[in-house]
Protein backbone atom coordinates (compact mmCIF):
# COMPACT_ATOMS: atom_id res chain seq x y z
CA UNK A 1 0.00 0.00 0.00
CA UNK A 2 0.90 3.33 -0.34
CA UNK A 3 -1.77 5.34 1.67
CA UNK A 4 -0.72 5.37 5.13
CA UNK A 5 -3.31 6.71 8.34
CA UNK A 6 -1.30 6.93 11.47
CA UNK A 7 -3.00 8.22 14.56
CA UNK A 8 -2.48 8.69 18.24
CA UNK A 9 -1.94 11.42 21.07
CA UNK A 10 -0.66 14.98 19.96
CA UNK A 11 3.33 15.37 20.01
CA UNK A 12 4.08 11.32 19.83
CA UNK A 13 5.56 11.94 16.54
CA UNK A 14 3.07 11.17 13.99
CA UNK A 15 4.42 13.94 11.18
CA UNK A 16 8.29 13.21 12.16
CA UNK A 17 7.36 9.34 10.98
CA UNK A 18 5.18 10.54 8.42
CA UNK A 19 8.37 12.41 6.99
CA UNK A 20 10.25 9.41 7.56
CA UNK A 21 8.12 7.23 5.76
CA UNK A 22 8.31 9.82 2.60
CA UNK A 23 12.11 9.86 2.92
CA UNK A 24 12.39 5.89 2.84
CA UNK A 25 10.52 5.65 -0.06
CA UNK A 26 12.40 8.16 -2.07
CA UNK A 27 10.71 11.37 -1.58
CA UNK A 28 13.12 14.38 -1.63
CA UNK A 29 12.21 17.74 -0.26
CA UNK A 30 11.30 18.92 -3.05
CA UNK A 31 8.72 16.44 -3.98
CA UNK A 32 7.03 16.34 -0.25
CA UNK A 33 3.55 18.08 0.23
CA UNK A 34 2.79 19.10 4.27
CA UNK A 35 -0.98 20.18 4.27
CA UNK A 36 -2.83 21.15 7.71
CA UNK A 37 -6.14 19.70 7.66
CA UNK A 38 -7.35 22.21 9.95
CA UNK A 39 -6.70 25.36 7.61
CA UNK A 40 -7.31 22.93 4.33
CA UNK A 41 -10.16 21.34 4.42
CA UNK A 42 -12.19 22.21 1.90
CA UNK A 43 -12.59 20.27 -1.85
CA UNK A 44 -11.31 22.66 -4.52
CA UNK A 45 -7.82 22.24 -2.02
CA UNK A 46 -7.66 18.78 -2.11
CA UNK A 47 -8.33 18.33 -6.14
CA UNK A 48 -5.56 20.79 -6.16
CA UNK A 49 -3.26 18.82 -4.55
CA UNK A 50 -4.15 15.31 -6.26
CA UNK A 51 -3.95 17.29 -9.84
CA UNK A 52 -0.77 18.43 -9.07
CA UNK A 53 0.77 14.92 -8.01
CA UNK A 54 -0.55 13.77 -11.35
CA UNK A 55 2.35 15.14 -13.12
CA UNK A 56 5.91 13.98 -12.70
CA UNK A 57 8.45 15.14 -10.57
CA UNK A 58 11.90 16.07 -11.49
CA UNK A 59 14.15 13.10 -11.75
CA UNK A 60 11.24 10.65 -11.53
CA UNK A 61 11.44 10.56 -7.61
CA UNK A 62 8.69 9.46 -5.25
CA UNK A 63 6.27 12.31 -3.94
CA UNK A 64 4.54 12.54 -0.87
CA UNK A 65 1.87 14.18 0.99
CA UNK A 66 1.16 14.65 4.77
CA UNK A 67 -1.98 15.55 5.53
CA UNK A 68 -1.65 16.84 9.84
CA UNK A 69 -5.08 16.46 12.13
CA UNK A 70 -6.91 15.41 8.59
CA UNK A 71 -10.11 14.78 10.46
CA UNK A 72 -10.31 18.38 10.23
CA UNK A 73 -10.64 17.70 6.44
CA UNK A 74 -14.80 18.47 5.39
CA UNK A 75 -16.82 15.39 4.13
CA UNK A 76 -16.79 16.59 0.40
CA UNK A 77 -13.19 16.41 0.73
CA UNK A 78 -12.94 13.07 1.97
CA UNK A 79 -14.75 11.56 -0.66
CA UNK A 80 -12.57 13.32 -3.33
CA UNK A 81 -9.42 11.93 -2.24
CA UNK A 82 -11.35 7.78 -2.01
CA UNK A 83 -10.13 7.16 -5.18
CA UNK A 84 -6.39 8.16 -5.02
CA UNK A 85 -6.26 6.80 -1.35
CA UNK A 86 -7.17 3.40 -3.22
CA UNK A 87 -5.56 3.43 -5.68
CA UNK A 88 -2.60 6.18 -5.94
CA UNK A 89 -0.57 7.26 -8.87
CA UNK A 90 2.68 5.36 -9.56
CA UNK A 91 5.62 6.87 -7.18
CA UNK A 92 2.32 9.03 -4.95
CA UNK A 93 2.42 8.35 -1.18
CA UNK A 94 -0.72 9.74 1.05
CA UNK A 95 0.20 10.04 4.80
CA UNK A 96 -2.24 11.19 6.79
CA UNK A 97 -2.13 11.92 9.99
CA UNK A 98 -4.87 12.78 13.01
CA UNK A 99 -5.27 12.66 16.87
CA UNK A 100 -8.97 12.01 16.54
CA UNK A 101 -9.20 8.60 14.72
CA UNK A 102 -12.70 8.42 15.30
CA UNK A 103 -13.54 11.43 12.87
CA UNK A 104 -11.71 9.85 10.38
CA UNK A 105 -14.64 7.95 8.14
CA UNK A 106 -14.44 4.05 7.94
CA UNK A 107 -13.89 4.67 3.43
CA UNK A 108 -10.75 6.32 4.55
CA UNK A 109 -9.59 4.12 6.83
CA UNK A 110 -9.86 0.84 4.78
CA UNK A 111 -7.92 2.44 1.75
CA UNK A 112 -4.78 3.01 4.42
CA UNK A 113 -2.41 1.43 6.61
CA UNK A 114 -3.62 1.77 10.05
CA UNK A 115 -1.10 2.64 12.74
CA UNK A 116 -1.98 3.67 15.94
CA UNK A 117 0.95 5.56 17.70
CA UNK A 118 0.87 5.17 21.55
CA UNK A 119 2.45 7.67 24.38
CA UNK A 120 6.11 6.95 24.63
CA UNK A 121 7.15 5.46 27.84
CA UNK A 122 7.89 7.67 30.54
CA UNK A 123 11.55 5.61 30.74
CA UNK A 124 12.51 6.36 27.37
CA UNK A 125 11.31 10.29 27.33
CA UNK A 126 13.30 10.41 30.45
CA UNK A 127 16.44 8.74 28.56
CA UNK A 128 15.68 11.20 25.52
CA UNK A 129 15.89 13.97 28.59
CA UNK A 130 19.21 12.54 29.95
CA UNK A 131 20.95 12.41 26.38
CA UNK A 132 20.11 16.26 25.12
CA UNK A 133 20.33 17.83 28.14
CA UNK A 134 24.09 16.23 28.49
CA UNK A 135 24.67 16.75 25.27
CA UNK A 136 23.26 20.66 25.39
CA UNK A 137 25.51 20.94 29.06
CA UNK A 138 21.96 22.36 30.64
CA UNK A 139 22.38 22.63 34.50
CA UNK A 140 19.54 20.02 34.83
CA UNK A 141 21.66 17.18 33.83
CA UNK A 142 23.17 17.11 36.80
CA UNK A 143 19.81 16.42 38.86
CA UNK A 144 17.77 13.56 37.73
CA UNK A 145 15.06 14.03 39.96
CA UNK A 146 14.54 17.46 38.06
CA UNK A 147 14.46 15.51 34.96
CA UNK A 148 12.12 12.72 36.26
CA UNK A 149 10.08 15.60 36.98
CA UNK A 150 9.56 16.49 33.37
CA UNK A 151 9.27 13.11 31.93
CA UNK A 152 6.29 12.66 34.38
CA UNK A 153 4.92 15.99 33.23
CA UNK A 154 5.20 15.36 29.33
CA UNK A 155 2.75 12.24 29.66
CA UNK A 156 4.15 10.37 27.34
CA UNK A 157 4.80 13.07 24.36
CA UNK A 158 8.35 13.98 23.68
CA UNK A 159 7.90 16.90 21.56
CA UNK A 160 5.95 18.04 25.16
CA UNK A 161 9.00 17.06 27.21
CA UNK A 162 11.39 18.51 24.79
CA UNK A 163 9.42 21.93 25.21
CA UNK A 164 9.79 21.96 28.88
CA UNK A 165 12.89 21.14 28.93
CA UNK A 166 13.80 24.15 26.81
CA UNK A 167 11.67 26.25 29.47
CA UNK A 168 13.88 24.65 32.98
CA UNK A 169 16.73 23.49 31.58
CA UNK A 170 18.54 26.15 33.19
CA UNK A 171 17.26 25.57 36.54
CA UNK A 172 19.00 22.63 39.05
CA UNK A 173 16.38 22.01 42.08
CA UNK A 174 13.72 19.32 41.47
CA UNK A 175 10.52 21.21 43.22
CA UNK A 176 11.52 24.01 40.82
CA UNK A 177 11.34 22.39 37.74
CA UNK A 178 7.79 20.58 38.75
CA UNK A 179 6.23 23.80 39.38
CA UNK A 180 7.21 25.22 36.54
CA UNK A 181 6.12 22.22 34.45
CA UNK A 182 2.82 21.77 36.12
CA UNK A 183 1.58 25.24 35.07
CA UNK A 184 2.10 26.48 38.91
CA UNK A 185 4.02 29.25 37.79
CA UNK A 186 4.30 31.12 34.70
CA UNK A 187 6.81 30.66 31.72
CA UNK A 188 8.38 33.33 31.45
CA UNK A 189 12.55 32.56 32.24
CA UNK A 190 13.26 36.40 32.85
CA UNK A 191 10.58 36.49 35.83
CA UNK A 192 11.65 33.10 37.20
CA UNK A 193 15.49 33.79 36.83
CA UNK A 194 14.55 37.11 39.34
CA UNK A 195 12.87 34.17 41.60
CA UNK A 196 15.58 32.68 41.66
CA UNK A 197 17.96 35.33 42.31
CA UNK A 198 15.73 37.12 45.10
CA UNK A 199 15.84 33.69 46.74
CA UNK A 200 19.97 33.99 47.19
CA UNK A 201 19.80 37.59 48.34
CA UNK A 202 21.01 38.67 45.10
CA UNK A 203 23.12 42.56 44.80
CA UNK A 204 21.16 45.62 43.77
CA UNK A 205 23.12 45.36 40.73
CA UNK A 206 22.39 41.85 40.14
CA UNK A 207 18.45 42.66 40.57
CA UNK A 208 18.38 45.66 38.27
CA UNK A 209 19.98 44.01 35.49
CA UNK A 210 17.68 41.20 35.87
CA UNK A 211 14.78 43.46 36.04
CA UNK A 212 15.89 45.10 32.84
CA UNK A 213 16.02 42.14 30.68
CA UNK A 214 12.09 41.61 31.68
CA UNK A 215 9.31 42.24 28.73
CA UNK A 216 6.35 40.76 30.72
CA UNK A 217 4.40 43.30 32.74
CA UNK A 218 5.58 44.29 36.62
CA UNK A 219 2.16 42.62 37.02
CA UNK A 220 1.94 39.22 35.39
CA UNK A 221 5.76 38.74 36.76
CA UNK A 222 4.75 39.70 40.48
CA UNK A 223 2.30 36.76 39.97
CA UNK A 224 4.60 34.53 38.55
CA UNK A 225 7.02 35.57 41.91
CA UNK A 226 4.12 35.28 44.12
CA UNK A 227 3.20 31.58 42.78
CA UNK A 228 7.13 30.43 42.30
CA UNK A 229 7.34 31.32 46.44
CA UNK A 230 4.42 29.76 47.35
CA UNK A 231 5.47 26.85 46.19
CA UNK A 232 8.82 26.43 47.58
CA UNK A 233 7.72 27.76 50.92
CA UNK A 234 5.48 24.62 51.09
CA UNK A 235 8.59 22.65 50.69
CA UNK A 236 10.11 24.24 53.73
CA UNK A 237 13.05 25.58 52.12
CA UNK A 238 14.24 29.22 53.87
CA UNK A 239 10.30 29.74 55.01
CA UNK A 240 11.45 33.01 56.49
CA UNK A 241 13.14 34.76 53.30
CA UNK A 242 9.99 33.60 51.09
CA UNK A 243 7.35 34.63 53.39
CA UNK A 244 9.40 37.88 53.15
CA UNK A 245 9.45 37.78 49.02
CA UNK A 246 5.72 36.75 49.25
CA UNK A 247 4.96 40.03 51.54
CA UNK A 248 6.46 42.36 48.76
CA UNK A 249 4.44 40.79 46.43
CA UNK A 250 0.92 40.27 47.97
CA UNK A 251 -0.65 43.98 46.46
CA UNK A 252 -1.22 43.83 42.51
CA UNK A 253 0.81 46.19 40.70
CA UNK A 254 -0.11 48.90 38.56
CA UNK A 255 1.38 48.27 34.84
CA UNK A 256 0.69 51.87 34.31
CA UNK A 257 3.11 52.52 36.82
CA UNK A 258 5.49 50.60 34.75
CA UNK A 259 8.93 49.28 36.52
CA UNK A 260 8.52 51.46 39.46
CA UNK A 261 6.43 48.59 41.45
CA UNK A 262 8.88 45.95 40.76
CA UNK A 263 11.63 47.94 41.78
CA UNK A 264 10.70 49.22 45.01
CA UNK A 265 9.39 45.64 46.06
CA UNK A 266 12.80 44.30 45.13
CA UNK A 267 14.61 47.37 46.67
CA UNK A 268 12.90 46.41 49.94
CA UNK A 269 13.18 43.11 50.15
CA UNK A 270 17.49 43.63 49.10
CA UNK A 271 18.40 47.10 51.70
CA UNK A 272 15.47 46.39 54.89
């Protein structure tokens, strides 16, 4: 066969094998098609596509096309591509690709391969977490309770692991990284690197130039402080300093106010 349906959670890699698959069987990157179903999904889109494949490509090399969440793809549509599912042009591979298998219709599913794609094992996301972080020299390597902490939290999707580990990989301390990959705290690594640094009694210097380097409003950050304290206060690490850090930044900020806010919390907290 040479229609192919794989399905399964998002970010298990369903459109990295799909693009193996068209690589394997001779499709250059010239000759492969990547189609959202969500934004493409009418018919007049699709019979552009399948008249386009009917011509050769350069060389005579296998083309491909990978259709991403095609359940998004309209009825009409569907039925337009039965045909070349079945029965597609010599050197034409159809990949499609979906997280919802069940709004796939049964004509399209009997003209393809079925693969269902399962969440990766939390041992071998955590292995994936080991090698790149190593490999990158991140300052989370050398914990690997922070990094269990983030292979728990991507249930089972790597490309959701490899995103949080972009977002913590600078940070060392286990009960850090979970909060920040449970959605306890904000995202931004500005607000949490001035967490961080308020938490080791950082210089006024050392606080104004991380304050600088901050684009997120005095507000949204004195939340993300507020949340990032909370949380390691719970674990009954230096209760006093972040019961003091919490204090500064119990009363909402005014963004119209701009910096000024941020600054005289922060000058508090570093000269009382």
């Amino acid at each position: 066969g040479r229609s192919f349906l794989l399905s399964g959670p998002s970010g298990v890699g369903k459109t990295t094998i799909g693009r193996i698959i068209a690589k394997e069987v001779g499709c250059g990157s010239f000759d492969l098609i990547e189609v959202d179903g969500a934004s493409t999904t009418g018919i007049d889109a699709m019979r552009e596509i399948t008249t386009h494949l009917l011509y050769r490509s350069v060389g005579g090399s296998s083309r491909a096309v990978i259709v991403d969440e095609c359940h998004a793809v309209s009825a009409q549509a569907f039925k337009s591509l039965l045909k070349v599912l079945e029965e597609p042009p010599e050197n034409v591979y159809w990949i499609l690709c979906t997280t919802v298998l069940s709004k796939v219709p049964k004509e399209v599913r009997t003209r393809c391969l079925d693969y269902v794609l399962k969440p990766v094992p939390r041992t071998a996301i955590f292995e994936l977490l080991v090698e790149i972080a190593k490999a990158e020299r991140l300052p989370i390597r050398k914990n690997k309770e922070a990094l269990t902490e983030v292979a728990d939290a991507a249930e089972g999707s790597p490309r959701l692991a490899l995103s949080m580990l972009a977002r913590c990989g600078h940070l060392k301390d286990e009960d850090e990284v979970r909060a920040l990959c449970t959605g306890e705290v904000g995202t931004s690594k500005e607000a949490i690197d001035l967490c961080r640094i308020l938490m080791k009694g950082a210089s006024w210097k050392d606080l104004c130039t991380c304050i600088k380097g901050i684009d997120s409003s005095p507000e949204s950050v004195r939340i993300i402080v507020l949340r990032y304290m909370t949380t390691v206060a719970i674990k009954g690490k230096d209760p006093q300093r972040m019961l003091a850090i919490m204090d500064e930044f119990s009363q909402p900020f005014l963004d119209r106010e701009g910096k000024a806010p941020l600054l005289l919390a922060v000058g508090r907290l570093c000269f009382d």
